[in-house]
C-alpha atoms as a PDB file:
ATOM      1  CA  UNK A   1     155.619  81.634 138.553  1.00  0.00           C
ATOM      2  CA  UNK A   2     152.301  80.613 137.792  1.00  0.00           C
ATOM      3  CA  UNK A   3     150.411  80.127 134.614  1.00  0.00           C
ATOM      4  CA  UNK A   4     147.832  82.578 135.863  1.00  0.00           C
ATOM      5  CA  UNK A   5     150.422  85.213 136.411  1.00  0.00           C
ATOM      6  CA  UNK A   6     151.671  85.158 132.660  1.00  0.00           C
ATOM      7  CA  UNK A   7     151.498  87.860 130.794  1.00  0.00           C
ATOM      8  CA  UNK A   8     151.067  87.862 126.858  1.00  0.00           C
ATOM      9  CA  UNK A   9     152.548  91.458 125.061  1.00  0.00           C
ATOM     10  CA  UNK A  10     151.396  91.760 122.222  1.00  0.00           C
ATOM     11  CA  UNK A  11     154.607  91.435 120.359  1.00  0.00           C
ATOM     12  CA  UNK A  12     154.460  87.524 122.357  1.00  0.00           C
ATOM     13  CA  UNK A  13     151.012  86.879 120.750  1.00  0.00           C
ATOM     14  CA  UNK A  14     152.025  88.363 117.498  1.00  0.00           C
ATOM     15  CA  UNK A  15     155.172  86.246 117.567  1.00  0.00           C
ATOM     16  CA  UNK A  16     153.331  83.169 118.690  1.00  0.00           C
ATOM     17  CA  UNK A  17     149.938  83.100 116.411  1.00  0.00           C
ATOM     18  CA  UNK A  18     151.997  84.749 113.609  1.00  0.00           C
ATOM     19  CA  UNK A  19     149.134  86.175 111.370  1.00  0.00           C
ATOM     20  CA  UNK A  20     146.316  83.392 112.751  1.00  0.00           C
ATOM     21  CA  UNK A  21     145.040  85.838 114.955  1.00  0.00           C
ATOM     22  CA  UNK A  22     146.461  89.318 114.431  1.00  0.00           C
ATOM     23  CA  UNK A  23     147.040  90.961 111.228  1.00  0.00           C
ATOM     24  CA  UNK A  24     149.528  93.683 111.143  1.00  0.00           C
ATOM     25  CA  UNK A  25     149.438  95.229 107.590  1.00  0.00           C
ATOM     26  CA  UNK A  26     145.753  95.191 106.863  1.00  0.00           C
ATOM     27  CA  UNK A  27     144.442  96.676 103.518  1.00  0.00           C
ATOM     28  CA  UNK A  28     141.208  95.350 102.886  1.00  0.00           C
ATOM     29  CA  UNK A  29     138.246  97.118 103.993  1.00  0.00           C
ATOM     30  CA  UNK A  30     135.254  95.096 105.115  1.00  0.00           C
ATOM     31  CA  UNK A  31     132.416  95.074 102.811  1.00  0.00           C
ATOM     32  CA  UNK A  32     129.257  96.551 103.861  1.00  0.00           C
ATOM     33  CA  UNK A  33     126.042  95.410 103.060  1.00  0.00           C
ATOM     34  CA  UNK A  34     124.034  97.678 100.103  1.00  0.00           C
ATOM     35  CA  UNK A  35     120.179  97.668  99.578  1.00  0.00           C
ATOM     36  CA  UNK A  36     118.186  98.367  96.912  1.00  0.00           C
ATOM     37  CA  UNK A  37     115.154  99.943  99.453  1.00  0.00           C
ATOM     38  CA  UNK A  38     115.642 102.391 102.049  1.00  0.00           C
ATOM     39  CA  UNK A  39     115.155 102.148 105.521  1.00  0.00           C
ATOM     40  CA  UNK A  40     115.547  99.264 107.934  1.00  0.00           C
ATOM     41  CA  UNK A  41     112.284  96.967 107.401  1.00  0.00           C
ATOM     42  CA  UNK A  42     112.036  96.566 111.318  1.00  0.00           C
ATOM     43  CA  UNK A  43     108.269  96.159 111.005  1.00  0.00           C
ATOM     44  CA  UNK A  44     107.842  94.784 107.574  1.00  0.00           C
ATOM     45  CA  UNK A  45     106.001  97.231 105.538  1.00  0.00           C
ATOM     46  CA  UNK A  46     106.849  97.876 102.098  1.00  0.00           C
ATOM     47  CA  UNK A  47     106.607 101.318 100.231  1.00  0.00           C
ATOM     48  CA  UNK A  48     106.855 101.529  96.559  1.00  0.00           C
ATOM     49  CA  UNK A  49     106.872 104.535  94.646  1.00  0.00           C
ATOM     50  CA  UNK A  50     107.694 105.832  91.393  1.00  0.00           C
ATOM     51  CA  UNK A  51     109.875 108.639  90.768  1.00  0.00           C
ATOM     52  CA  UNK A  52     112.186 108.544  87.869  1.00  0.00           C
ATOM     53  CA  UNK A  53     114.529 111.529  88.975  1.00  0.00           C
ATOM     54  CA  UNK A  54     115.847 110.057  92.242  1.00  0.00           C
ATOM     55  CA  UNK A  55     117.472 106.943  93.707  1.00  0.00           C
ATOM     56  CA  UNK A  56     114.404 106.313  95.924  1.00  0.00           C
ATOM     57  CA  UNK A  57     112.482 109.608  95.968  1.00  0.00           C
ATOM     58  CA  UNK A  58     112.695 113.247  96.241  1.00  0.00           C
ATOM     59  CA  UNK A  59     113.419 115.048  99.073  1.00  0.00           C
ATOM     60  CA  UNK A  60     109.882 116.899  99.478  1.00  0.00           C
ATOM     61  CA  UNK A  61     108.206 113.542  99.174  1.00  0.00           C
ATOM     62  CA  UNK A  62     110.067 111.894 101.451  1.00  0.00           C
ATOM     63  CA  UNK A  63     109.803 114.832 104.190  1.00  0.00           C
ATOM     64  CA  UNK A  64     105.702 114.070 103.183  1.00  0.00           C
ATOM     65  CA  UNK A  65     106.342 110.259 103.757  1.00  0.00           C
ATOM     66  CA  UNK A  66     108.023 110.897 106.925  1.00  0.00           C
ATOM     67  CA  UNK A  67     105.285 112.600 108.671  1.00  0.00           C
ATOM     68  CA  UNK A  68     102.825 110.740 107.376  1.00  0.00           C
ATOM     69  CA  UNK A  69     104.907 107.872 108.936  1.00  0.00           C
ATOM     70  CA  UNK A  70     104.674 109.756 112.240  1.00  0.00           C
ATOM     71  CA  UNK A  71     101.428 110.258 112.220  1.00  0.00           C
ATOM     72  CA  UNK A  72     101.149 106.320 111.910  1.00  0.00           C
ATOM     73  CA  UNK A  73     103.184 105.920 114.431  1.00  0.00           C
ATOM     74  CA  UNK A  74     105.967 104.823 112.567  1.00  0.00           C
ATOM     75  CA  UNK A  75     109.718 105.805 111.541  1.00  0.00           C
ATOM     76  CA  UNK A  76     111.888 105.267 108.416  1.00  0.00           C
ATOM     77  CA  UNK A  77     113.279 102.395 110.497  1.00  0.00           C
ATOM     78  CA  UNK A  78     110.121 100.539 110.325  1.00  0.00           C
ATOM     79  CA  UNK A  79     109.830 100.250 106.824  1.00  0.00           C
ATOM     80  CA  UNK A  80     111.313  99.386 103.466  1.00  0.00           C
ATOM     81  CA  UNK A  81     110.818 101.959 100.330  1.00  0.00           C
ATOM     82  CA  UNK A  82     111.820 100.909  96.724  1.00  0.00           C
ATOM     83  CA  UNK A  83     111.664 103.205  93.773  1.00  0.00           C
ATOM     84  CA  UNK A  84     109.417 101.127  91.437  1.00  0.00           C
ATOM     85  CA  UNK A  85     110.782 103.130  88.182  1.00  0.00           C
ATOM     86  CA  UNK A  86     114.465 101.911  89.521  1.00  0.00           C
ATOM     87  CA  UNK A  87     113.687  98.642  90.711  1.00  0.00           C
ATOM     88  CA  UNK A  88     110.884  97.585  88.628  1.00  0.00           C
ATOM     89  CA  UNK A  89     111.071  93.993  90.351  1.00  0.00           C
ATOM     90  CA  UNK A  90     108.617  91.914  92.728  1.00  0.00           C
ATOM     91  CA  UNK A  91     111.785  90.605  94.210  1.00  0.00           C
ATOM     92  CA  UNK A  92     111.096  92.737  97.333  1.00  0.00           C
ATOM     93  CA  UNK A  93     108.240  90.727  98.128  1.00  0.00           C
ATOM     94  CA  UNK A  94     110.082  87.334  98.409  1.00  0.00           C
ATOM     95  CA  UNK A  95     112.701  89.104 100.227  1.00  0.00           C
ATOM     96  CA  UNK A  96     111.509  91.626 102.695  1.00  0.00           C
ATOM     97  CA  UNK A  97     108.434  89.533 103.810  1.00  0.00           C
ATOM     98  CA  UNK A  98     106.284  92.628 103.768  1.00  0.00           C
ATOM     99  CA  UNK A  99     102.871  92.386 106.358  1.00  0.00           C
ATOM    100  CA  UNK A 100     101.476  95.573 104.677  1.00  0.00           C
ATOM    101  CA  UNK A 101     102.796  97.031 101.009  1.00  0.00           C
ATOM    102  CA  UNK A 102     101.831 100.745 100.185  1.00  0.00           C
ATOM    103  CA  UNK A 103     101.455 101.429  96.572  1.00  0.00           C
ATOM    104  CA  UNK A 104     102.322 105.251  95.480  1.00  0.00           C
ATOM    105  CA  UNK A 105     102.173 106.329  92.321  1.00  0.00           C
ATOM    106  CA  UNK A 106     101.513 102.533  90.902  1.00  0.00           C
ATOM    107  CA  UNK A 107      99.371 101.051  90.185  1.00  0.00           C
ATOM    108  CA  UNK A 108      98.426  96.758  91.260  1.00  0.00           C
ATOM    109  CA  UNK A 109      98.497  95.836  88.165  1.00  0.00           C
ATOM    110  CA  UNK A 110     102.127  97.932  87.257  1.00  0.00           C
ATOM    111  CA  UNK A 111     103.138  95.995  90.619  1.00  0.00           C
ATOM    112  CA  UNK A 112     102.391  92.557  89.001  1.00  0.00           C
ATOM    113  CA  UNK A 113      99.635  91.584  91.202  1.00  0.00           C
ATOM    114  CA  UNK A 114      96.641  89.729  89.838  1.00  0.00           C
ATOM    115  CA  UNK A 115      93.760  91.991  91.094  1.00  0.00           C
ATOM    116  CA  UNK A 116      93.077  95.172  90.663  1.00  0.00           C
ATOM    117  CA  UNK A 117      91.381  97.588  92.988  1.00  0.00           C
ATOM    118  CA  UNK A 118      90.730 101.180  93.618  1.00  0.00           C
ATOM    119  CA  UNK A 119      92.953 103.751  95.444  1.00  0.00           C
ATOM    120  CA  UNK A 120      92.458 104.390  99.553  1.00  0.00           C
ATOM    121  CA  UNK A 121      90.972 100.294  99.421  1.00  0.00           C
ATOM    122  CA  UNK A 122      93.125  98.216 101.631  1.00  0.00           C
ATOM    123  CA  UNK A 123      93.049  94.581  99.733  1.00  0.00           C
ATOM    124  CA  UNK A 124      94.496  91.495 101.092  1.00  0.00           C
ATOM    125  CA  UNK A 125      96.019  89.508  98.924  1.00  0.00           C
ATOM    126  CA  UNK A 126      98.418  86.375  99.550  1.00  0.00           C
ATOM    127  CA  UNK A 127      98.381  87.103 103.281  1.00  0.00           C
ATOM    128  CA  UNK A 128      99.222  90.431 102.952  1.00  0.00           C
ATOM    129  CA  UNK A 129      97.194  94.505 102.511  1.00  0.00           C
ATOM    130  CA  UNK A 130      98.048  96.137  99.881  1.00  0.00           C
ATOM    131  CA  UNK A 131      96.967  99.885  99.537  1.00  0.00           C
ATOM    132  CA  UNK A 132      96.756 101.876  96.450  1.00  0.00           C
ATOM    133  CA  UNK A 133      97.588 105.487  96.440  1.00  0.00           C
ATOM    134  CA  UNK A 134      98.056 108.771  93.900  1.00  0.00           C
ATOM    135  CA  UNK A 135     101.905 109.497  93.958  1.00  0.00           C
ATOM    136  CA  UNK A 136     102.910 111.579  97.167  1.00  0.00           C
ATOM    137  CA  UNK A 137     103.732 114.558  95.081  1.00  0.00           C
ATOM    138  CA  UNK A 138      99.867 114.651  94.127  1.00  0.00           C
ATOM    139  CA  UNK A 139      98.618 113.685  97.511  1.00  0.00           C
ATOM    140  CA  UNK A 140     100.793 116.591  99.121  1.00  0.00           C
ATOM    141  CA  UNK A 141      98.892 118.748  97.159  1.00  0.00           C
ATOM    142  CA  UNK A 142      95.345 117.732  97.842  1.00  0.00           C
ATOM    143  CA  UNK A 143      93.749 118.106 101.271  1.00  0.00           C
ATOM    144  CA  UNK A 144      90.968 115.602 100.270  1.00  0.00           C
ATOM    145  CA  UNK A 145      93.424 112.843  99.165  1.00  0.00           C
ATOM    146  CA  UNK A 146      95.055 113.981 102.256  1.00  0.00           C
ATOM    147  CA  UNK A 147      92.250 113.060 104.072  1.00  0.00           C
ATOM    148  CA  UNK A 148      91.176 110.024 101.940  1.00  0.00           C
ATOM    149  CA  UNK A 149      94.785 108.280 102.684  1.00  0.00           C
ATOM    150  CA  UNK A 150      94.408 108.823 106.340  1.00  0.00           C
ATOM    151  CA  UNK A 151      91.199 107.596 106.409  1.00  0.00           C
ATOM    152  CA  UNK A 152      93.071 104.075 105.037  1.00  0.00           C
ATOM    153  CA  UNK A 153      96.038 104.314 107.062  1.00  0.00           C
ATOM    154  CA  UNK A 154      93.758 104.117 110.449  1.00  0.00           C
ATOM    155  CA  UNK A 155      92.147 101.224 109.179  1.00  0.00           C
ATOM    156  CA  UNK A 156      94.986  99.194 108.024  1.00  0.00           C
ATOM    157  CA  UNK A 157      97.383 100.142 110.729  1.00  0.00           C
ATOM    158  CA  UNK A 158      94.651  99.859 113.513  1.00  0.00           C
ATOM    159  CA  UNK A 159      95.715 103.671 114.684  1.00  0.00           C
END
C-alpha cells in the first residue's frame, strides 16, 4: 500500500490533530462586522442626513434616496449613509475615503467643514465635492428642489 492510496476518516484526523484542526464541540459564534453607515461604500460616496427618529433614516426617505440613486446610476451598494443626528462625527471621512459627500438636511458648517456654501453648489474641498441639500423629506415634496438637485447630481456625477 501506497501513501497515495491512504485514506484519512475523519475520526483518523480527529484522533491525529486532536483539536489543532477540527473542533468538535464548538460554541462560539463568529463575530460579524457592524457599521455605523449603511450600505457597502463600493464607490466611495458618502450620504449624511439627519433624522432623529431612525437608525439611519426613514423608510419614505430612503425609498426617495434609492431612486434618486437609480437615476444616478447608482445602488445602495455604492454608497455609505450615516445619520448625522446619530453619528454626529467626521470620523466617516478618515474612514470611508469618500470621492463625493452628499449633505441632506445639514448643513457644511453642522458637518465641521471650514467653508460654507449654498445648497445644489457642488464645492470641492480637500480633494473631495461636497453637495449641500434641503433634507429628503422636503425635497420629496418640492418638484423645483426636485429639479434643482438633479440639476447637481448630473454635474457632479458626470450623468
Amino acid at each position: 500500500m501506497s501513501l497515495n492510496n491512504l485514506i484519512l476518516t475523519t475520526p483518523l484526523l480527529v484522533d491525529l490533530y486532536d483539536d489543532v484542526l477540527v473542533e468538535i464541540n464548538a460554541s462560539r459564534v463568529p463575530e460579524t462586522e457592524s457599521h455605523y453607515y449603511l450600505g457597502s461604500n463600493e464607490k466611495n460616496i458618502l450620504i449624511v442626513v439627519n433624522t432623529a427618529d431612525a437608525v439611519y433614516m426613514e423608510d419614505e426617505e430612503l425609498t426617495f434616496l434609492t431612486s434618486i440613486l437609480s437615476a444616478c446610476k447608482l445602488t445602495l451598494a455604492d454608497v455609505a449613509i450615516i445619520n448625522w443626528h446619530n453619528q454626529g462625527t467626521n470620523k466617516a471621512i478618515s474612514e470611508l475615503y469618500p470621492k463625493h459627500v452628499l449633505l441632506f438636511g445639514i448643513s457644511p458648517l453642522q458637518f465641521n467643514l471650514p467653508i460654507n456654501f449654498p445648497h445644489f453648489q457642488i464645492q470641492n474641498f480637500d480633494k473631495i465635492n461636497y453637495l449641500t441639500a434641503p433634507a429628503l423629506s422636503v425635497i420629496a415634496k418640492d418638484v423645483s428642489v426636485k429639479k434643482e438637485l438633479w440639476t447637481s447630481l448630473q454635474k457632479m456625477f458626470n450623468i
